[in-house]
C-alpha atoms as a PDB file:
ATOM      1  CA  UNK A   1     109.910 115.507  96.027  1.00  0.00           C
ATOM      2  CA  UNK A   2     108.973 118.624  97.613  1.00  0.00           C
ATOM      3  CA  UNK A   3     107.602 118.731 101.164  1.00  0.00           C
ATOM      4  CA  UNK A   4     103.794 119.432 100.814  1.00  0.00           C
ATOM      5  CA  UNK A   5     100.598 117.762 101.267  1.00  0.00           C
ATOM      6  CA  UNK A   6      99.005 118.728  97.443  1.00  0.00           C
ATOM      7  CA  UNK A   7      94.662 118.162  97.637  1.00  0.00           C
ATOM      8  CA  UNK A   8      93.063 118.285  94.227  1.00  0.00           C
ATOM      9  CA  UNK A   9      90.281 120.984  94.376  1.00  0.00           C
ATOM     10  CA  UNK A  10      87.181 121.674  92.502  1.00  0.00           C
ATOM     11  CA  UNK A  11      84.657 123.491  94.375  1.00  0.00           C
ATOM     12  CA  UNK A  12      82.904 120.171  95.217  1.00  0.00           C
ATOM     13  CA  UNK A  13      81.768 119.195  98.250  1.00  0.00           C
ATOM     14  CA  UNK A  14      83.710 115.994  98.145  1.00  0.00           C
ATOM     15  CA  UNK A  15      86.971 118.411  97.445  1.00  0.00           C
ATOM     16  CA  UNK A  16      86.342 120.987 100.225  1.00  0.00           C
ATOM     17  CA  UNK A  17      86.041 118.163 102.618  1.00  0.00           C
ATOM     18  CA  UNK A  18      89.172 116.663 101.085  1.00  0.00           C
ATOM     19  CA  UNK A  19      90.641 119.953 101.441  1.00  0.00           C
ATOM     20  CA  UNK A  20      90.475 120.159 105.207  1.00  0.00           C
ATOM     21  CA  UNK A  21      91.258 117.083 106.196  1.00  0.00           C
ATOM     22  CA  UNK A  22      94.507 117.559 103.963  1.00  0.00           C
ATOM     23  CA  UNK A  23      94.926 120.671 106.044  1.00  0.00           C
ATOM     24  CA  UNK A  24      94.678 118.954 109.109  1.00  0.00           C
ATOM     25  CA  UNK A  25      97.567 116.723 107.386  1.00  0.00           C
ATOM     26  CA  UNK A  26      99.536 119.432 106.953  1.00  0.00           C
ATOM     27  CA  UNK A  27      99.717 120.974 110.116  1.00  0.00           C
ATOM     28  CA  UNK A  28     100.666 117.770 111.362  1.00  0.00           C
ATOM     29  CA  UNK A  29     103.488 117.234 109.238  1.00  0.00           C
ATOM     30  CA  UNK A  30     104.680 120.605 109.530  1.00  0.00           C
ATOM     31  CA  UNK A  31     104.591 121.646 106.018  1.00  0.00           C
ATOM     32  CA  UNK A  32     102.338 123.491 103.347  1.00  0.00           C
ATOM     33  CA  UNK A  33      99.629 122.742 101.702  1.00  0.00           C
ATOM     34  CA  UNK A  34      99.259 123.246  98.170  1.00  0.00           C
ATOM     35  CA  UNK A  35      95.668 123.132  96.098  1.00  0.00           C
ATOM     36  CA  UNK A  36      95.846 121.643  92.761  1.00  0.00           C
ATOM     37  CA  UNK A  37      92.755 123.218  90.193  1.00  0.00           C
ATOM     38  CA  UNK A  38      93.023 120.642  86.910  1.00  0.00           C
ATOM     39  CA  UNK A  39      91.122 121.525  83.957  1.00  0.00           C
ATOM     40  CA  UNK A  40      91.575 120.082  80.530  1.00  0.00           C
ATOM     41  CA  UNK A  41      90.287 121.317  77.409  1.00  0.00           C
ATOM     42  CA  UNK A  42      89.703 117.780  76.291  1.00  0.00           C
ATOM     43  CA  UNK A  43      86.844 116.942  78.547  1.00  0.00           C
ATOM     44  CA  UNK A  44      83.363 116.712  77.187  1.00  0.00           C
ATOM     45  CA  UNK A  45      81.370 118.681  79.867  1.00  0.00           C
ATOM     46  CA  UNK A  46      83.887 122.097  79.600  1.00  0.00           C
ATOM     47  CA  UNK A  47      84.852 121.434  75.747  1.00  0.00           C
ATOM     48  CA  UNK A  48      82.676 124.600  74.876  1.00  0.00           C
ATOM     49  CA  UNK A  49      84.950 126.983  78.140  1.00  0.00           C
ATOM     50  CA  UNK A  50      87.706 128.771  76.987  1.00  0.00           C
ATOM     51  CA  UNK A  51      90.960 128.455  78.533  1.00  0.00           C
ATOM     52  CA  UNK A  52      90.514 132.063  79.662  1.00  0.00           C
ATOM     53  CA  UNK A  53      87.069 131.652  81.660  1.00  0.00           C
ATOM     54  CA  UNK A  54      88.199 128.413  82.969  1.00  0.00           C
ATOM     55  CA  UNK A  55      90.828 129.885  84.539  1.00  0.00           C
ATOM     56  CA  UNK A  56      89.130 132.525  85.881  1.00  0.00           C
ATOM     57  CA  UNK A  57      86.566 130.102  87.646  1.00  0.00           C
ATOM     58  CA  UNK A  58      89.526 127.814  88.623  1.00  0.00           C
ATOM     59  CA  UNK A  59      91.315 131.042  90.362  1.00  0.00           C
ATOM     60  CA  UNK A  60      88.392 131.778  91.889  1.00  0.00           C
ATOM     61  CA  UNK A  61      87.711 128.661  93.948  1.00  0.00           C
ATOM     62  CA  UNK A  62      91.482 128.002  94.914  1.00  0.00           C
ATOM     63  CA  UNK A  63      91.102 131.695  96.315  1.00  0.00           C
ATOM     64  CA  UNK A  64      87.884 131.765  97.905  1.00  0.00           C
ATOM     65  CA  UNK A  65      89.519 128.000  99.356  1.00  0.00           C
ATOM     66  CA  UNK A  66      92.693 129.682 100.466  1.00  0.00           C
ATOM     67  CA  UNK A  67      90.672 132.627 102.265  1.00  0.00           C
ATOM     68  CA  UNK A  68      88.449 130.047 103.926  1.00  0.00           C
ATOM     69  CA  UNK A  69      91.673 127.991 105.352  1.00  0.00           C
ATOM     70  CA  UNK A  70      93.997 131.028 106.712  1.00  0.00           C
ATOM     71  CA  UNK A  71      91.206 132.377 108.606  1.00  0.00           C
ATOM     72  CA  UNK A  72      90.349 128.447 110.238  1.00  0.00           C
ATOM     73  CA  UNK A  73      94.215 127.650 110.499  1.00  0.00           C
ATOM     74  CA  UNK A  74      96.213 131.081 110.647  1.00  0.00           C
ATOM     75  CA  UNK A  75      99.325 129.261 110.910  1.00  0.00           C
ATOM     76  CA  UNK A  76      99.212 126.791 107.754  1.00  0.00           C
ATOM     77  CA  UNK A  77     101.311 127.713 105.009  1.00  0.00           C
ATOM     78  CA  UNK A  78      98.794 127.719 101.471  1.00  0.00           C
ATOM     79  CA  UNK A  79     100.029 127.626  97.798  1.00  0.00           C
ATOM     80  CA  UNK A  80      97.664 127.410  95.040  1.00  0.00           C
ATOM     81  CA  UNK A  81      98.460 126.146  91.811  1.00  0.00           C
ATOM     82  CA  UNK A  82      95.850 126.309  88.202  1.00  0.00           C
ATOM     83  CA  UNK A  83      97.042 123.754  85.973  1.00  0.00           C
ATOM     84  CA  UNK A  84      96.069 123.234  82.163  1.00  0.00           C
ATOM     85  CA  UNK A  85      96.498 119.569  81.833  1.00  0.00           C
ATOM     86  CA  UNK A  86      94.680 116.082  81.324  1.00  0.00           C
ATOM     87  CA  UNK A  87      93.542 115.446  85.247  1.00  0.00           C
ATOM     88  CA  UNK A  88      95.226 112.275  85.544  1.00  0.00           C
ATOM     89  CA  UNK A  89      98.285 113.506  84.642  1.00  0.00           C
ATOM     90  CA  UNK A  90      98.331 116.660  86.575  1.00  0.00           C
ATOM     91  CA  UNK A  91      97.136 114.777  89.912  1.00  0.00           C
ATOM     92  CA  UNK A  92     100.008 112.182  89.246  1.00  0.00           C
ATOM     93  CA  UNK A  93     102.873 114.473  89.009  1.00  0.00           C
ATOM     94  CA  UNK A  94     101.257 116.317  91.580  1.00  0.00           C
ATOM     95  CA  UNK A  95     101.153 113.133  93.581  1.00  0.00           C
ATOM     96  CA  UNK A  96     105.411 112.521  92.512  1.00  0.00           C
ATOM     97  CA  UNK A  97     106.151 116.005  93.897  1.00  0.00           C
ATOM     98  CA  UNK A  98     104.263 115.771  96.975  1.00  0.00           C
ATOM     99  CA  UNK A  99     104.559 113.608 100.459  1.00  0.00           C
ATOM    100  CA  UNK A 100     100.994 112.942 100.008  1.00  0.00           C
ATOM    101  CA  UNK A 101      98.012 113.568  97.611  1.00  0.00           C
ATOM    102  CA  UNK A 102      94.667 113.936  99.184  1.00  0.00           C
ATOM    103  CA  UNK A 103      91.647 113.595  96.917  1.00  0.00           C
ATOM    104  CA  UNK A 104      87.841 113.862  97.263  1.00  0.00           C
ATOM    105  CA  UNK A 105      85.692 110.740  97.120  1.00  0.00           C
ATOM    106  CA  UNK A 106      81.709 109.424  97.433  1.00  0.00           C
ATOM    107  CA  UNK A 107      83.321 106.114  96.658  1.00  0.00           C
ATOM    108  CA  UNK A 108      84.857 104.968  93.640  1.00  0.00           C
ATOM    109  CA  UNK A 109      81.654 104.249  92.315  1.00  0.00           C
ATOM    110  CA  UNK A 110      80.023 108.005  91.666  1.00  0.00           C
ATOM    111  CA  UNK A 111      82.751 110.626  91.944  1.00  0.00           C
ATOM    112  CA  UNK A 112      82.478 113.957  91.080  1.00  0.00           C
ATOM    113  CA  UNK A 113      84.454 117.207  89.402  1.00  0.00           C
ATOM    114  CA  UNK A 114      87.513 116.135  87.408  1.00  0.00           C
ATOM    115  CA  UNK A 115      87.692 112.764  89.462  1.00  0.00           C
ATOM    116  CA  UNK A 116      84.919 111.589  88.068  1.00  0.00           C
ATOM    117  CA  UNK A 117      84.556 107.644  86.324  1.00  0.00           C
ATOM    118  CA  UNK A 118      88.179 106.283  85.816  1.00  0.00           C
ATOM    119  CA  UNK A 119      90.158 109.129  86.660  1.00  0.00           C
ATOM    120  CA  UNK A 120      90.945 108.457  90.595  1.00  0.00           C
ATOM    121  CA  UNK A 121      91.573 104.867  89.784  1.00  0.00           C
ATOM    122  CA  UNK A 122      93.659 105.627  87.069  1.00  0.00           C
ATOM    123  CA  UNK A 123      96.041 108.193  88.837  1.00  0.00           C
ATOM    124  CA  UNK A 124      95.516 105.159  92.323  1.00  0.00           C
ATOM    125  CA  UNK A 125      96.975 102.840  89.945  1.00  0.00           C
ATOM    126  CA  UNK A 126     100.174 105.120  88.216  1.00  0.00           C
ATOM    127  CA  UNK A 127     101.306 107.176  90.937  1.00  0.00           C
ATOM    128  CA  UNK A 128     103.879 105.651  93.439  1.00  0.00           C
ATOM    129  CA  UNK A 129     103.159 107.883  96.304  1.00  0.00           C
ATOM    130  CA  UNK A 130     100.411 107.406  98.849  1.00  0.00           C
ATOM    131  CA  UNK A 131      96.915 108.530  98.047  1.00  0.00           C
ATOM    132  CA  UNK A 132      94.484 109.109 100.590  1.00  0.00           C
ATOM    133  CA  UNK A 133      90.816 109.232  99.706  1.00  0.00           C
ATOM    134  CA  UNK A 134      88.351 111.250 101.749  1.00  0.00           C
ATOM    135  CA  UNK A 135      84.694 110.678 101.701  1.00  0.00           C
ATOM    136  CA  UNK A 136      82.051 114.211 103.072  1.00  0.00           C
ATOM    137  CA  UNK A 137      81.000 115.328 105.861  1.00  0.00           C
ATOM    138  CA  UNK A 138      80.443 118.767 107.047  1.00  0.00           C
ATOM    139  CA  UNK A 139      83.727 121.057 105.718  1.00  0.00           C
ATOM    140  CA  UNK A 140      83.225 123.402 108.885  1.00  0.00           C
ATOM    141  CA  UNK A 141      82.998 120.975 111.500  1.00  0.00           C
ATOM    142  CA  UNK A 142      86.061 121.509 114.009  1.00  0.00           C
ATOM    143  CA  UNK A 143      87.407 118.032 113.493  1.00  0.00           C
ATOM    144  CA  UNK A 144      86.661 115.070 112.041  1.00  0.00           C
ATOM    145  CA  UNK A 145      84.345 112.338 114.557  1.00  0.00           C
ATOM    146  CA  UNK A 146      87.044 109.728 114.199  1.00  0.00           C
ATOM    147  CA  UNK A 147      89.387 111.710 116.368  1.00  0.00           C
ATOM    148  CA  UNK A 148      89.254 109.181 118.841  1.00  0.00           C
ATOM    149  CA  UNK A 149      89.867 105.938 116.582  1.00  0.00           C
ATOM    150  CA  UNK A 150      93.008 104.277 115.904  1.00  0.00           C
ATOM    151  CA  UNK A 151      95.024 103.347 112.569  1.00  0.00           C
ATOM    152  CA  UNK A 152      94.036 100.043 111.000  1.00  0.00           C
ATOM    153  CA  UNK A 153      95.993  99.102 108.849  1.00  0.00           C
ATOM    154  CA  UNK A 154      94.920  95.774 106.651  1.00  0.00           C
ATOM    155  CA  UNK A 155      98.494  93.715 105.774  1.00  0.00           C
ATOM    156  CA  UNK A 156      98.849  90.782 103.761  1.00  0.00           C
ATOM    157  CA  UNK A 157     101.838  88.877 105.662  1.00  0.00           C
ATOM    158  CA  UNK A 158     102.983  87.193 102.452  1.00  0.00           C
ATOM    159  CA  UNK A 159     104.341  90.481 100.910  1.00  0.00           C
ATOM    160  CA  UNK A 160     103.686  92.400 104.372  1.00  0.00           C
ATOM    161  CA  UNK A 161     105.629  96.077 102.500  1.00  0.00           C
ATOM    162  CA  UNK A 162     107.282  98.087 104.679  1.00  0.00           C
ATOM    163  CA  UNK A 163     105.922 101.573 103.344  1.00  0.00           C
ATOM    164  CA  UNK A 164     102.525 100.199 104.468  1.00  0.00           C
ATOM    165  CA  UNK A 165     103.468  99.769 107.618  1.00  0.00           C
ATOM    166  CA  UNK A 166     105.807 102.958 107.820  1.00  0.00           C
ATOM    167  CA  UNK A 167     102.944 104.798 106.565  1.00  0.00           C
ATOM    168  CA  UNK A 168     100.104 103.685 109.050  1.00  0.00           C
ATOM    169  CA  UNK A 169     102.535 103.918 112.189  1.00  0.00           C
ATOM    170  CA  UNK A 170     103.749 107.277 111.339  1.00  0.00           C
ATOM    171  CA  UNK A 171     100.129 108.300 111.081  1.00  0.00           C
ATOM    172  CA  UNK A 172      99.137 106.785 114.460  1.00  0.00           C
ATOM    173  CA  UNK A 173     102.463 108.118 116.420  1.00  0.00           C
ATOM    174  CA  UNK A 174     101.537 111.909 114.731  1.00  0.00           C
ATOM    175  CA  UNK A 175      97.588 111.619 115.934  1.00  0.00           C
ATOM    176  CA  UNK A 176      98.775 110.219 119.101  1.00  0.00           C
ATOM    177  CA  UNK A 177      96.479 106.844 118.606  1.00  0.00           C
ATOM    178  CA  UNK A 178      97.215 103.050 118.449  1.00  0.00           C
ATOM    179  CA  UNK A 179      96.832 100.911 115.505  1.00  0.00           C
ATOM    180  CA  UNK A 180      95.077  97.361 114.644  1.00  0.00           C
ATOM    181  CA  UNK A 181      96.899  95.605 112.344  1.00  0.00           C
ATOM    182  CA  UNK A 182      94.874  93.148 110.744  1.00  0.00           C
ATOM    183  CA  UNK A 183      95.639  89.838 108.556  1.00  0.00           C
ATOM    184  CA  UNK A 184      92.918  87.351 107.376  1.00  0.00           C
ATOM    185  CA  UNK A 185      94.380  83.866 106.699  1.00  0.00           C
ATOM    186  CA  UNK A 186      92.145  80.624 105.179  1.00  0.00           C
ATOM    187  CA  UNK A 187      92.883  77.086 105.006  1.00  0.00           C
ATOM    188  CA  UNK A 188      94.003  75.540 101.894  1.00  0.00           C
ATOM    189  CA  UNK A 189      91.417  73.710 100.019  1.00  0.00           C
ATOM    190  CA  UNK A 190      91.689  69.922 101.153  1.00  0.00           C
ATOM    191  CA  UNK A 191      91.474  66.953  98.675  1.00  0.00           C
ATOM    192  CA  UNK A 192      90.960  63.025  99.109  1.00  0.00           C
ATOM    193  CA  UNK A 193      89.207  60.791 101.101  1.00  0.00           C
ATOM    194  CA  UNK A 194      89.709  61.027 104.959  1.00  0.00           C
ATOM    195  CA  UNK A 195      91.547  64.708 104.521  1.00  0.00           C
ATOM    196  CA  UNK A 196      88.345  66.141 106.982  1.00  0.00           C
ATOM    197  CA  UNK A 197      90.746  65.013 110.128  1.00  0.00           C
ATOM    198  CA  UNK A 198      93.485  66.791 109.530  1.00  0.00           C
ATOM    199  CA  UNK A 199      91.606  70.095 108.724  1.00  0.00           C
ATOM    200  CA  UNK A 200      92.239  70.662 112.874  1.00  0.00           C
ATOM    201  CA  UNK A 201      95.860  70.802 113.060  1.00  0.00           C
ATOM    202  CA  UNK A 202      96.093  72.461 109.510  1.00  0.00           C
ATOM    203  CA  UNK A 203      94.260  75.410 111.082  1.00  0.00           C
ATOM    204  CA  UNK A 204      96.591  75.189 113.852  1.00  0.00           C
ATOM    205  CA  UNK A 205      99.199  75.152 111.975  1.00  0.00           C
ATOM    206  CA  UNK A 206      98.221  77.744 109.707  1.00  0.00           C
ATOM    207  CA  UNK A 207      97.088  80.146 112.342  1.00  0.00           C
ATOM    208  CA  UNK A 208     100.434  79.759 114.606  1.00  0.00           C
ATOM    209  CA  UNK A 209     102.334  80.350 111.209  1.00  0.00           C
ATOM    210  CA  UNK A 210     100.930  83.607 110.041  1.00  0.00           C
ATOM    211  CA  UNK A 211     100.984  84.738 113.761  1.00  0.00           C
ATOM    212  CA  UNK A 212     104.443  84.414 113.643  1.00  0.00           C
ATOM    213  CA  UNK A 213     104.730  86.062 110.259  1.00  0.00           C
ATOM    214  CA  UNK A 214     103.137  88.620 111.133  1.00  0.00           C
ATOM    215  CA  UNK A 215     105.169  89.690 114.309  1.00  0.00           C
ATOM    216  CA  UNK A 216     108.049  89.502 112.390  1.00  0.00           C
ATOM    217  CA  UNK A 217     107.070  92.224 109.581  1.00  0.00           C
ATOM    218  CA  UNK A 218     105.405  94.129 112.847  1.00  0.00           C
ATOM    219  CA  UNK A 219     108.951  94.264 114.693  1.00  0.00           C
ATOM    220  CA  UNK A 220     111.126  96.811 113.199  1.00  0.00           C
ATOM    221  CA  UNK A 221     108.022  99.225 113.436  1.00  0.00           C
ATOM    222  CA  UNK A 222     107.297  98.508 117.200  1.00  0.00           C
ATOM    223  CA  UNK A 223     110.833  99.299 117.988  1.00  0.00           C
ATOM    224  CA  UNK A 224     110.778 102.252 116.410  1.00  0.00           C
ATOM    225  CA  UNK A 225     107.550 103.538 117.232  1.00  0.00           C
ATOM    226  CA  UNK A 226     107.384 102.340 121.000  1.00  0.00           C
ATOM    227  CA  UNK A 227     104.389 104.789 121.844  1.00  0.00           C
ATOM    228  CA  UNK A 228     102.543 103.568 119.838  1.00  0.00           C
ATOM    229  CA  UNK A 229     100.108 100.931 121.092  1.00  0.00           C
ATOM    230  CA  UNK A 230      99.837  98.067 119.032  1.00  0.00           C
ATOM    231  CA  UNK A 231      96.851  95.537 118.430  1.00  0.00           C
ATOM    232  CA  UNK A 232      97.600  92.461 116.255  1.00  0.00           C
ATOM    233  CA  UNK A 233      94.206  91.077 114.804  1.00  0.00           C
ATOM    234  CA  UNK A 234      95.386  88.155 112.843  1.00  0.00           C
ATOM    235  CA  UNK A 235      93.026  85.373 112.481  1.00  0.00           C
ATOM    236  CA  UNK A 236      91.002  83.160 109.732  1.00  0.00           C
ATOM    237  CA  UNK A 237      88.251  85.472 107.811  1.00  0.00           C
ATOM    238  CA  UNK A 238      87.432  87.416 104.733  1.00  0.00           C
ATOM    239  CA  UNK A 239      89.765  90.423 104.478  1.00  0.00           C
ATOM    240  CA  UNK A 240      87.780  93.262 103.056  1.00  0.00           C
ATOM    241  CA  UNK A 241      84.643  92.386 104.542  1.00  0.00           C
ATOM    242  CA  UNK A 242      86.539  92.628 107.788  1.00  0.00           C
ATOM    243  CA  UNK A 243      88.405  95.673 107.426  1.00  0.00           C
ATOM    244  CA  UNK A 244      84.929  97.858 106.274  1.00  0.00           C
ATOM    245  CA  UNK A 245      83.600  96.453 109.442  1.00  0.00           C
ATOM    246  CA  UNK A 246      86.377  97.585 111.553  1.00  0.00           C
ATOM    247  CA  UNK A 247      86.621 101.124 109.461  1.00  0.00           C
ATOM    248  CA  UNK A 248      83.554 102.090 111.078  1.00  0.00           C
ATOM    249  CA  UNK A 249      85.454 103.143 113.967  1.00  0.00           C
ATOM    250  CA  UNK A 250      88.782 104.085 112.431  1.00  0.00           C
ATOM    251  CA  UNK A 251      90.715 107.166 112.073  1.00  0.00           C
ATOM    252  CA  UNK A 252      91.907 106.293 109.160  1.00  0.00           C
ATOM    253  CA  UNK A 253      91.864 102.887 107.160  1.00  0.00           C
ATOM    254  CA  UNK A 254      95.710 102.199 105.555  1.00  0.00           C
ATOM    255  CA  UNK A 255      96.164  99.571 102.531  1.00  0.00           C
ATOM    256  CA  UNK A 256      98.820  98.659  99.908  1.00  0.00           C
ATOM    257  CA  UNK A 257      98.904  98.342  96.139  1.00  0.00           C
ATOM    258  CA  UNK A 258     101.592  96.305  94.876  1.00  0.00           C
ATOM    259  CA  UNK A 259     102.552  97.890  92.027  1.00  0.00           C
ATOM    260  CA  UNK A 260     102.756  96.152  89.055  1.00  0.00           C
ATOM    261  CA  UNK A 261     104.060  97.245  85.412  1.00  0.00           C
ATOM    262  CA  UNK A 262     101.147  95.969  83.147  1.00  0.00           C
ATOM    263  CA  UNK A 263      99.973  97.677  79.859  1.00  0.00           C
ATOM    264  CA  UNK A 264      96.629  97.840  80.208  1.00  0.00           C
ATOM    265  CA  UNK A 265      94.295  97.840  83.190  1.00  0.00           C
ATOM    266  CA  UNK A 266      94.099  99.650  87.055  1.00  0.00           C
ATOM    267  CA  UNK A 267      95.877  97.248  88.857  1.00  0.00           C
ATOM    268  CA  UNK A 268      95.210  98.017  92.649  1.00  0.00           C
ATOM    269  CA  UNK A 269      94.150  94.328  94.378  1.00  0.00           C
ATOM    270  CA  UNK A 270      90.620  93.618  94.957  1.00  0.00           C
ATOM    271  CA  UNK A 271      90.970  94.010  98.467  1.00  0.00           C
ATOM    272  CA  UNK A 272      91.758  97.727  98.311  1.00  0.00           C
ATOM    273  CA  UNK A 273      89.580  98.082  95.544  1.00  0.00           C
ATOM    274  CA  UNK A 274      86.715  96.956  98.026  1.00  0.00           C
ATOM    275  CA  UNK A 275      87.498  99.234 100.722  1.00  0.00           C
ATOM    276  CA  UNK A 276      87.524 102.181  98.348  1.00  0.00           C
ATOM    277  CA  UNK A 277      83.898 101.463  97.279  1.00  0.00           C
ATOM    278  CA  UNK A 278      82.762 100.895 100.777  1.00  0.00           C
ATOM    279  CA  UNK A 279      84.722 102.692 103.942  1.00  0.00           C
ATOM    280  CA  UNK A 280      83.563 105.194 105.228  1.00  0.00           C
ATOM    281  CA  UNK A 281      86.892 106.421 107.284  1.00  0.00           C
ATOM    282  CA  UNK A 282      89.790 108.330 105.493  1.00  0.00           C
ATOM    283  CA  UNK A 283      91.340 105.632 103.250  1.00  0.00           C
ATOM    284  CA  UNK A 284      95.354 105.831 102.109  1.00  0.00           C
ATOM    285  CA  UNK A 285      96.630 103.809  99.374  1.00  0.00           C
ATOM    286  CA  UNK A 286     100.254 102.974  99.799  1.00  0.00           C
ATOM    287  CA  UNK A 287     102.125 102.104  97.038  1.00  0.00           C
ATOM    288  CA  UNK A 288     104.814  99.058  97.263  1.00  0.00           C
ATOM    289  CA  UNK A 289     106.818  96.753  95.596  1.00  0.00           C
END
């Protein structure tokens, strides 16, 4: 793994939005950026474009891009890279060489350029490196209007993953921002006659328990990011309905994807497949086992 924040780029508004948040990223870390073109030969809508032309055009928007980011962010290191490849495949080895991969989004739902139908969800559900998802808003605006909101990051304390957690409190500590870390719990369903009276102290029970999971998996990351302010938001509710609500405000919205080795299928948890559709903050997709 190289040290680079890699954005996949085509000329899209989606992209170029992508594209300077990513640079944002970058600065941040301290390391380049690189912009990924993909074009494949195999897709329907440039089947009848030479390789030669579709080069060209590719060359063209990752320089007119580059121009565009050393004159907003003279000191940000730029690569470019034109690759020849199915688009899933080139964004997931991107994604394997890279600390991060930044893509363009309108949602899962209606996506557009080479991410377009199954293609984000496919490299979301294959790559094991985080994936953060950007939905538009104006590409020349001096900074993003969530400056001011913290990390939430949505944990389930049953398999709580550290990368999550590594993730969304390195992000917070580098913006200089808290983060809510938040847990939805529900009773289990009750059976028999008479089992109404002990729903009370189940919920008790329940709640006190997955408070107490929860500061356990929150622990090693409090001591070792002690600036960082930390709100725990732990309590019975719907997960993903909560998290899109909280999102409104967010910097950025963190999740996991426990990754599974299935044959078929896009495996990434309804949960996180819910706050892709919906959130409108910066969403990252942390892989875990």
């Amino acid at each position: 793994m190289s040290r680079t924040v890699t954005v996949g780029l085509d000329g899209s508004q989606e992209s170029l939005t992508a594209t300077q948040w990513a640079a944002r990223e970058a600065l941040r870390r301290a390391v380049p950026l690189r912009l990924l073109r993909a074009w494949s030969s195999e897709d329907p809508r440039t089947r009848l474009v030479d390789p030669a032309t579709a080069r060209g055009w590719g060359e063209r928007t990752l320089a007119t891009a580059e121009r565009r980011l050393r004159r907003r962010h003279p000191g940000l290191d730029v690569e470019t890279r034109w690759v020849a490849d199915d688009p899933v495949e080139a964004l997931c080895a991107a994604a394997e060489e890279a600390e991060l991969l930044v893509l363009g989004s309108r949602g899962l739902g209606g996506l557009a350029g080479f991410l377009a139908g199954s293609v984000s969800l496919a490299v979301l559900a294959r790559t094991r490196r985080p994936v953060v998802l950007v939905r538009p808003h104006d590409p020349l605006a001096p900074e993003e209007d969530r400056a001011g909101g913290d990390v939430v990051i949505g944990l389930d304390v049953s398999a709580p993953g550290d990368e999550v957690l590594a993730f969304g409190f390195a992000a917070a500590d580098r913006y200089g921002c808290g983060v809510r870390v938040v847990h939805r719990w529900a009773v289990p369903a009750l059976y028999g006659p008479g089992m109404g009276g002990v729903l009370p102290m189940l919920m008790t029970e329940v709640a006190d328990d997955t408070r107490r999971a929860l500061d356990e998996a929150l622990a090693p990351w409090t001591e070792k990011f002690p600036d960082v302010p930390v709100l725990r938001d732990c309590r019975r509710g719907r997960p993903a309905q909560d998290l899109l609500e909280l999102s409104r405000d967010a910097r950025l919205v963190v999740v996991g994807r426990r990754v599974r080795r299935a044959r078929i299928g896009t495996h990434i948890g309804a949960v996180t497949h819910a706050v892709l559709h919906h959130c409108l903050a910066p969403v990252a997709v942390v892989p875990h086992d």
